[in-house]
Protein backbone atom coordinates (compact mmCIF):
# COMPACT_ATOMS: atom_id res chain seq x y z
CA UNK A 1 54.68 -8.24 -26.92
CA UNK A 2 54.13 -11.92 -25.89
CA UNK A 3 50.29 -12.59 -24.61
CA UNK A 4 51.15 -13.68 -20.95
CA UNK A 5 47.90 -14.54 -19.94
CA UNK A 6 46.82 -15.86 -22.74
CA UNK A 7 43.77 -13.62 -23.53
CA UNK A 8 42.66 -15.37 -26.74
CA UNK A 9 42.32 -18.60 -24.94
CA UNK A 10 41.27 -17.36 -21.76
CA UNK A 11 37.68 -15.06 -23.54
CA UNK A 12 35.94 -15.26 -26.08
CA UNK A 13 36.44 -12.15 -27.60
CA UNK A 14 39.05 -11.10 -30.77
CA UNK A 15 42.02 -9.82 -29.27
CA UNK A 16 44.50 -8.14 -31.31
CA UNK A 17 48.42 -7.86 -31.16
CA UNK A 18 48.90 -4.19 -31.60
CA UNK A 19 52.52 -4.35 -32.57
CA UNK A 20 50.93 -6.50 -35.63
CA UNK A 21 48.88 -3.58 -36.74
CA UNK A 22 50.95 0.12 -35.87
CA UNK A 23 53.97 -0.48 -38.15
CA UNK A 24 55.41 2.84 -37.41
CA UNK A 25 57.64 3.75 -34.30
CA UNK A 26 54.90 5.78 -32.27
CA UNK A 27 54.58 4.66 -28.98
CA UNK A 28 51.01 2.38 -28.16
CA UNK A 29 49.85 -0.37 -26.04
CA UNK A 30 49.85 -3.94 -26.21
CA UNK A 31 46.64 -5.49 -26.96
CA UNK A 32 43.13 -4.64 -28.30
CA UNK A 33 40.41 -6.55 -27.69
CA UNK A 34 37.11 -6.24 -29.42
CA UNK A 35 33.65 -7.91 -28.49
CA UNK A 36 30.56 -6.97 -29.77
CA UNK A 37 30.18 -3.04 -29.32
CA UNK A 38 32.92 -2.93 -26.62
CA UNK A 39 36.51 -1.86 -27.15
CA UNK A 40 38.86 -2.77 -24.61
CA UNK A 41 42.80 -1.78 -24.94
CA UNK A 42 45.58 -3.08 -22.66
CA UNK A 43 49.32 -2.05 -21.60
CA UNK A 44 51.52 -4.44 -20.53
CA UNK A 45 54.45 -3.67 -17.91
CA UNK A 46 55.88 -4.78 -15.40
CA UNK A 47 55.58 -1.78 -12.69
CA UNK A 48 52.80 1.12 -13.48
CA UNK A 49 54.03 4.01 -14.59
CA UNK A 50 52.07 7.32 -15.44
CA UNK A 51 53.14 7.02 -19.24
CA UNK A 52 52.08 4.04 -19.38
CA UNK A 53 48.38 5.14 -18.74
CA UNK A 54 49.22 8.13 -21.07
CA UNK A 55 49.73 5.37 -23.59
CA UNK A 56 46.76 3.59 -23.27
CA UNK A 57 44.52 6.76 -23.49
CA UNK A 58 46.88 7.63 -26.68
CA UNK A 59 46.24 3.80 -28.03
CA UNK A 60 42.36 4.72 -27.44
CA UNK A 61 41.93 7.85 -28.73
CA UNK A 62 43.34 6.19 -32.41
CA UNK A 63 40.70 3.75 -32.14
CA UNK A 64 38.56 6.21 -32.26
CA UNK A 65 39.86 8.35 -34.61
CA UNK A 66 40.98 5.19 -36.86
CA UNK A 67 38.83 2.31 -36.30
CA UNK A 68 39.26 1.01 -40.30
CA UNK A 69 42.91 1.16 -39.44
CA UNK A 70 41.86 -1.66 -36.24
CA UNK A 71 39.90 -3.56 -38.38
CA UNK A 72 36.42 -2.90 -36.39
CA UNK A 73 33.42 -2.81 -38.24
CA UNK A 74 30.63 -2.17 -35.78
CA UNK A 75 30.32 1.28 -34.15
CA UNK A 76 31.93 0.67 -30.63
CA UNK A 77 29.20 2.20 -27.53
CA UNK A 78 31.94 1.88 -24.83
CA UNK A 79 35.88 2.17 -25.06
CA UNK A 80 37.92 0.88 -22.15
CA UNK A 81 41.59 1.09 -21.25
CA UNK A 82 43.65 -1.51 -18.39
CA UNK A 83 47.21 -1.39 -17.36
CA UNK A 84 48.09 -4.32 -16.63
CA UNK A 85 51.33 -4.57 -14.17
CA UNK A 86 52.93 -7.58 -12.83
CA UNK A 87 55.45 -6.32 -10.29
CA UNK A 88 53.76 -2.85 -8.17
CA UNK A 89 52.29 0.15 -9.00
CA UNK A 90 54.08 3.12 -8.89
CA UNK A 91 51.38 5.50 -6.25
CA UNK A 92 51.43 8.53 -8.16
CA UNK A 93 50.20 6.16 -10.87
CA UNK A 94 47.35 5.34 -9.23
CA UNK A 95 46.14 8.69 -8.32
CA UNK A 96 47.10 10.04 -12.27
CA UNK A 97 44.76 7.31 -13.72
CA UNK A 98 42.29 7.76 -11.32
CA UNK A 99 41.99 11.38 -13.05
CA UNK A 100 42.12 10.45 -16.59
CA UNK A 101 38.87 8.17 -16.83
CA UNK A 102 36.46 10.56 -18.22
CA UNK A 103 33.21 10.49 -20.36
CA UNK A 104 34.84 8.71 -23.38
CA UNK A 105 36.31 5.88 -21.74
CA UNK A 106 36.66 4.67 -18.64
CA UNK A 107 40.41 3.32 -17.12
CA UNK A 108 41.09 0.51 -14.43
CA UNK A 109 43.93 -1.82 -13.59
CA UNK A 110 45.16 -5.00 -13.28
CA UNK A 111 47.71 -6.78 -10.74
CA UNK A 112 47.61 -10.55 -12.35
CA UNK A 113 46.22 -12.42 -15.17
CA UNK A 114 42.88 -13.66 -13.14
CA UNK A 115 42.42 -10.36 -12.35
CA UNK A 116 42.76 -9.01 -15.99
CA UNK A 117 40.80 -11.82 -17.42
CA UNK A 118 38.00 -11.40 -14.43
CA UNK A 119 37.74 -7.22 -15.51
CA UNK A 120 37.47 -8.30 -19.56
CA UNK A 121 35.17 -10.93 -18.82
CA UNK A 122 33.05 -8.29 -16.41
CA UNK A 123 33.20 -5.56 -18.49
CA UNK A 124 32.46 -7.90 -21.51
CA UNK A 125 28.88 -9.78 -19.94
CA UNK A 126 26.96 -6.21 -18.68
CA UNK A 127 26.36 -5.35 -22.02
């Protein structure tokens, strides 16, 4: 998966190529990105699908299970998930990930690269 927006240049953060680290043929998403005690994980498409959601919560719940396998060393406090979708959203999308964020990690969206960079860089300076 190419880095369209550019995430490594665009915050200051490490983010990681996930096809780099999960040799294996299970199904995961994109990109992780780690700073400080906040673990963020993104899907890339082009039109929001359910499954792609499902695979971002999948991608997360690793990290948590795995984190030696992600290379983090620091006990992450928050875990977040972002489809990212460059064409449209399917609607019963929107509804199914509106259902999924829970108590361990919260899940939001993003139309364009200013928009994902604005939610990383938001979620990144509360802490």
């Amino acid at each position: 998966m190419v880095d369209i927006c550019k995430l490594s240049e665009a915050i200051k953060c490490k983010v990681i190529n996930l096809d780099e680290v999960i040799t294996s043929s299970e199904k995961h998403a994109d990109f992780l990105v780690q700073c400080e005690n906040v673990v963020i994980v993104i899907e890339e498409t082009r039109k929001m699908k359910s499954t792609d959601i499902i695979q971002v919560i999948e991608t997360l719940n690793d990290v948590k299970r795995n984190k030696k396998k992600y290379d983090i060393k620091s006990e992450p406090q928050e875990f977040f998930g972002i489809v990212h979708f460059t064409k449209s959203a399917d609607p019963i999308s929107i509804k199914f990930l509106s259902t999924k964020t829970g108590k361990d990690f919260i899940l939001d969206k993003a139309n364009c690269c200013e928009d994902l960079v604005r939610k990383i860089t938001h979620i990144t300076l509360r802490r």
